[in-house]
N, C-alpha and C. Protein backbone atom coordinates (compact mmCIF):
# COMPACT_ATOMS: atom_id res chain seq x y z
N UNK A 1 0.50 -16.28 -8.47
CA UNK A 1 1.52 -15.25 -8.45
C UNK A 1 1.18 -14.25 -7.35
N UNK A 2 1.79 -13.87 -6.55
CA UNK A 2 2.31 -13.07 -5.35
C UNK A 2 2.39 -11.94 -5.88
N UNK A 3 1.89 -10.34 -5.63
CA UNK A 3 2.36 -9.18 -5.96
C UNK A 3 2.26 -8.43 -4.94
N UNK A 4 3.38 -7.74 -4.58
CA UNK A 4 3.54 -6.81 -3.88
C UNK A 4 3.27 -5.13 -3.85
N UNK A 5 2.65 -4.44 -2.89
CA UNK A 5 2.27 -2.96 -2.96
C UNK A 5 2.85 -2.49 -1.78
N UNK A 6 3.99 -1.05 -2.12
CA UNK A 6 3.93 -0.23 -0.34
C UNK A 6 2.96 1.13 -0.49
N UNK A 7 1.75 0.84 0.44
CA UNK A 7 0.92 2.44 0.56
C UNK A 7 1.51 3.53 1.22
N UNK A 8 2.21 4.76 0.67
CA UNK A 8 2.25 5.31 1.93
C UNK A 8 1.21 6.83 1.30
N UNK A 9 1.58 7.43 2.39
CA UNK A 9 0.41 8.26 2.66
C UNK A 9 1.05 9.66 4.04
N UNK A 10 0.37 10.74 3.94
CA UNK A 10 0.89 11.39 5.32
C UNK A 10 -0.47 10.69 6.07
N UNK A 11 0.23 11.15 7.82
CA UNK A 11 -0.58 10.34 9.12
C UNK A 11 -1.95 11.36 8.67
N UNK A 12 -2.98 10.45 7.64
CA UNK A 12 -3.79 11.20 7.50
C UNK A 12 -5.03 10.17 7.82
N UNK A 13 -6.80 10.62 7.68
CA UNK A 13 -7.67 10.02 7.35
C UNK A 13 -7.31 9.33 5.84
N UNK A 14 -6.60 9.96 4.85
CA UNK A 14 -6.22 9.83 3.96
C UNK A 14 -5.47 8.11 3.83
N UNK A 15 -4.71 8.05 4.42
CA UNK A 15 -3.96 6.87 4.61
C UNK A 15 -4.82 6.05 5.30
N UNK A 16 -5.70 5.98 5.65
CA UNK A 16 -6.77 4.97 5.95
C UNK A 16 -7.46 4.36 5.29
N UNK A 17 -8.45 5.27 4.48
CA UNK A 17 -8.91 5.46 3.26
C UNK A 17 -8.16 4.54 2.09
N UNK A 18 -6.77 4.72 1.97
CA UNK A 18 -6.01 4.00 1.24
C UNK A 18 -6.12 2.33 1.15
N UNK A 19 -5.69 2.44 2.55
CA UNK A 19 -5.53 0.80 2.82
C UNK A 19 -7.01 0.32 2.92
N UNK A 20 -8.02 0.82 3.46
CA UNK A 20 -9.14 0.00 3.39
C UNK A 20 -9.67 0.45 1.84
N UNK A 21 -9.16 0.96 0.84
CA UNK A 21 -9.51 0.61 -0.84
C UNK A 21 -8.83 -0.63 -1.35
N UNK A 22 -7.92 -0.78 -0.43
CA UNK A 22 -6.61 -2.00 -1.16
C UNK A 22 -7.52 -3.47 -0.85
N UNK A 23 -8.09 -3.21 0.78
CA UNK A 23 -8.78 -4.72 1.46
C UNK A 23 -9.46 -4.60 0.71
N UNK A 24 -10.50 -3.98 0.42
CA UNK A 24 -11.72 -3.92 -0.83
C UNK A 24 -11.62 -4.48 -1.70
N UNK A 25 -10.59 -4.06 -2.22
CA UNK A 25 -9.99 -5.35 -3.84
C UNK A 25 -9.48 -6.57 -3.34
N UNK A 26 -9.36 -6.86 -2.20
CA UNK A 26 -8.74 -8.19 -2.20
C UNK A 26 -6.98 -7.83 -1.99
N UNK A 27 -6.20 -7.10 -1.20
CA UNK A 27 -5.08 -6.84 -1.11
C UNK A 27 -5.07 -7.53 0.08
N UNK A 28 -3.60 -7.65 1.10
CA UNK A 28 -3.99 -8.46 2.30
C UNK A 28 -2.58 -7.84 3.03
N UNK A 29 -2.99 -7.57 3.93
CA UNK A 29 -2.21 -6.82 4.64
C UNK A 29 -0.66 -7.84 5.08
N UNK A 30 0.26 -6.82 5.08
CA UNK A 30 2.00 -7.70 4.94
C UNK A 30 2.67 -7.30 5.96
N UNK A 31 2.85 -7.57 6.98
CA UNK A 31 3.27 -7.25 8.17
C UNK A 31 2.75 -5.93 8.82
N UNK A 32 3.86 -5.08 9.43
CA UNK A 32 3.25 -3.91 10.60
C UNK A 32 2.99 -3.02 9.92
N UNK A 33 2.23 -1.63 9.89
CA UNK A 33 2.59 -0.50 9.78
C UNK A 33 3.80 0.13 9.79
N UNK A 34 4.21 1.10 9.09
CA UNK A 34 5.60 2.15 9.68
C UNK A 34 5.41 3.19 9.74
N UNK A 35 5.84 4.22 10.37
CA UNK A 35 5.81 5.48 10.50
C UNK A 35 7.25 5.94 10.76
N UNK A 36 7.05 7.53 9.65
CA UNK A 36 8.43 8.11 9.95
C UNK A 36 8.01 9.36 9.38
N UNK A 37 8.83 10.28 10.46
CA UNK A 37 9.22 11.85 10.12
C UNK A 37 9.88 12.71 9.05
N UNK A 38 8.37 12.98 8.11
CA UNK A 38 9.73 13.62 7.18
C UNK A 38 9.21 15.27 7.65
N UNK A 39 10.94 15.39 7.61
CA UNK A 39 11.36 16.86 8.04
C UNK A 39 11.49 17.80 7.31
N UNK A 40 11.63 17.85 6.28
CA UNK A 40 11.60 18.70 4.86
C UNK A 40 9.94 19.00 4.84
N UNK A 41 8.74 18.02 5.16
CA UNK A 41 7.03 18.43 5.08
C UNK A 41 6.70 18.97 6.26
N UNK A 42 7.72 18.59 7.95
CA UNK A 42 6.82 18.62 8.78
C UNK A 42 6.12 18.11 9.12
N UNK A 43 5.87 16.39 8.86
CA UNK A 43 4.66 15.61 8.49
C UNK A 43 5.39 14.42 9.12
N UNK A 44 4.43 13.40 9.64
CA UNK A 44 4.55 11.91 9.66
C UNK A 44 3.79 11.51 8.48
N UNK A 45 4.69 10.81 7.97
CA UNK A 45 4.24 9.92 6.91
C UNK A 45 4.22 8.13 7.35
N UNK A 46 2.91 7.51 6.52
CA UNK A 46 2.58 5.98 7.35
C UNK A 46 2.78 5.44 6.17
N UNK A 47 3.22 4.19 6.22
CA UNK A 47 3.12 2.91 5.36
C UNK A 47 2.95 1.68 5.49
N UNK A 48 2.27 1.18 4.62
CA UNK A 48 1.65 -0.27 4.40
C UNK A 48 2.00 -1.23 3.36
N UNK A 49 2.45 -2.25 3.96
CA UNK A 49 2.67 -3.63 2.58
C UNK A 49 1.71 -3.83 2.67
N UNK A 50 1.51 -4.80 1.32
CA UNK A 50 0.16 -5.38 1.02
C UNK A 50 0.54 -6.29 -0.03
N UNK A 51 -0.18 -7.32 0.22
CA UNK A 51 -0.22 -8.13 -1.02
C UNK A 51 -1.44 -8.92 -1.72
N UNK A 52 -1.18 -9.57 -3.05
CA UNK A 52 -1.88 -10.20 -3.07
C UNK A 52 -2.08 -11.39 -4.34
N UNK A 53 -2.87 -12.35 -4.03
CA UNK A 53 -2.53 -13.33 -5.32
C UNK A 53 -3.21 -13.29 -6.47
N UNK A 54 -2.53 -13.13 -7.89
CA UNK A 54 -2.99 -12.79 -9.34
C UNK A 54 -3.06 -14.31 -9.91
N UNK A 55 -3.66 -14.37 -11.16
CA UNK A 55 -3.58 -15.40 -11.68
C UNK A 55 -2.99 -15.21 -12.65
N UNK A 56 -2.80 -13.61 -12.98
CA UNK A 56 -2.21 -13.16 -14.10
C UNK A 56 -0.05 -13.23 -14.12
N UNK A 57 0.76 -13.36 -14.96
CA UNK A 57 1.91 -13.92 -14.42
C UNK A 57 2.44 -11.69 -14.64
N UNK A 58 3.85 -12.11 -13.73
CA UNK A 58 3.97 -10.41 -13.58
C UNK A 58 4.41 -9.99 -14.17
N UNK A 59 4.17 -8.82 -14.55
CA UNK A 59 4.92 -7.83 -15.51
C UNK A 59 5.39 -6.74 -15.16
N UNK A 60 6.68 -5.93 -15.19
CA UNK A 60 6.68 -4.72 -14.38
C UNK A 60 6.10 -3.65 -15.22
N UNK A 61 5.68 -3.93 -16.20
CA UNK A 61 4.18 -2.77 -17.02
C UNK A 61 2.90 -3.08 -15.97
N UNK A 62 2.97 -3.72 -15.63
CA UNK A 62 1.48 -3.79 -14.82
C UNK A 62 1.17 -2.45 -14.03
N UNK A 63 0.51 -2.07 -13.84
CA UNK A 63 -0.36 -1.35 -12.50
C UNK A 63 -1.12 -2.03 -11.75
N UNK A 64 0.07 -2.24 -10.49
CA UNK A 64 -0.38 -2.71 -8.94
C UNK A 64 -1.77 -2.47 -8.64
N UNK A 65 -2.06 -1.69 -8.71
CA UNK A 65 -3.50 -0.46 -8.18
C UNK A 65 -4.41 -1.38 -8.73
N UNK A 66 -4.38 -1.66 -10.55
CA UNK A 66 -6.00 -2.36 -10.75
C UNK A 66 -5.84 -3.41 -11.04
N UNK A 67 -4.62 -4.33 -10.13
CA UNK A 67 -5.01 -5.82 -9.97
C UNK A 67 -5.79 -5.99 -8.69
C-alpha cells in the first residue's frame, strides 16, 4: 500500500528539518518541491510530496506522520 504526505512548512531551516525527518522514516520523496507566496504572512511557504510503502492497508484514521 502506497501512502501519501504534503510537507509544507515556511522557506525555513524548519522545512528542511521536516523533510529530512520524513527520509529518516523511510518516506521517499514525490516529485519537485513548490514554493509560493503567502501574502496575508509575508512569507514563502515550501512544499513536499512524499511517499511511502505500508504493509498496513489504509485508513483515513491513520496518522501519516507515524507510519
Amino acid at each position: 500500500m502506497l501512502i501519501y504526505r504534503l510537507l509544507t512548512e515556511d522557506d525555513s531551516s524548519e522545512f528542511c528539518h521536516k523533510i529530512s525527518d520524513a527520509l529518516a522514516k523511510g518516506w521517499v520523496l514525490h516529485g519537485d518541491p513548490t514554493m509560493s507566496f503567502d501574502a496575508a504572512r509575508g512569507v514563502m511557504r515550501c512544499g513536499q510530496a512524499v511517499v511511502k510503502d505500508i504493509d498496513t492497508p489504509y485508513s483515513p484514521d491513520m496518522k501519516l506522520g507515524q507510519q
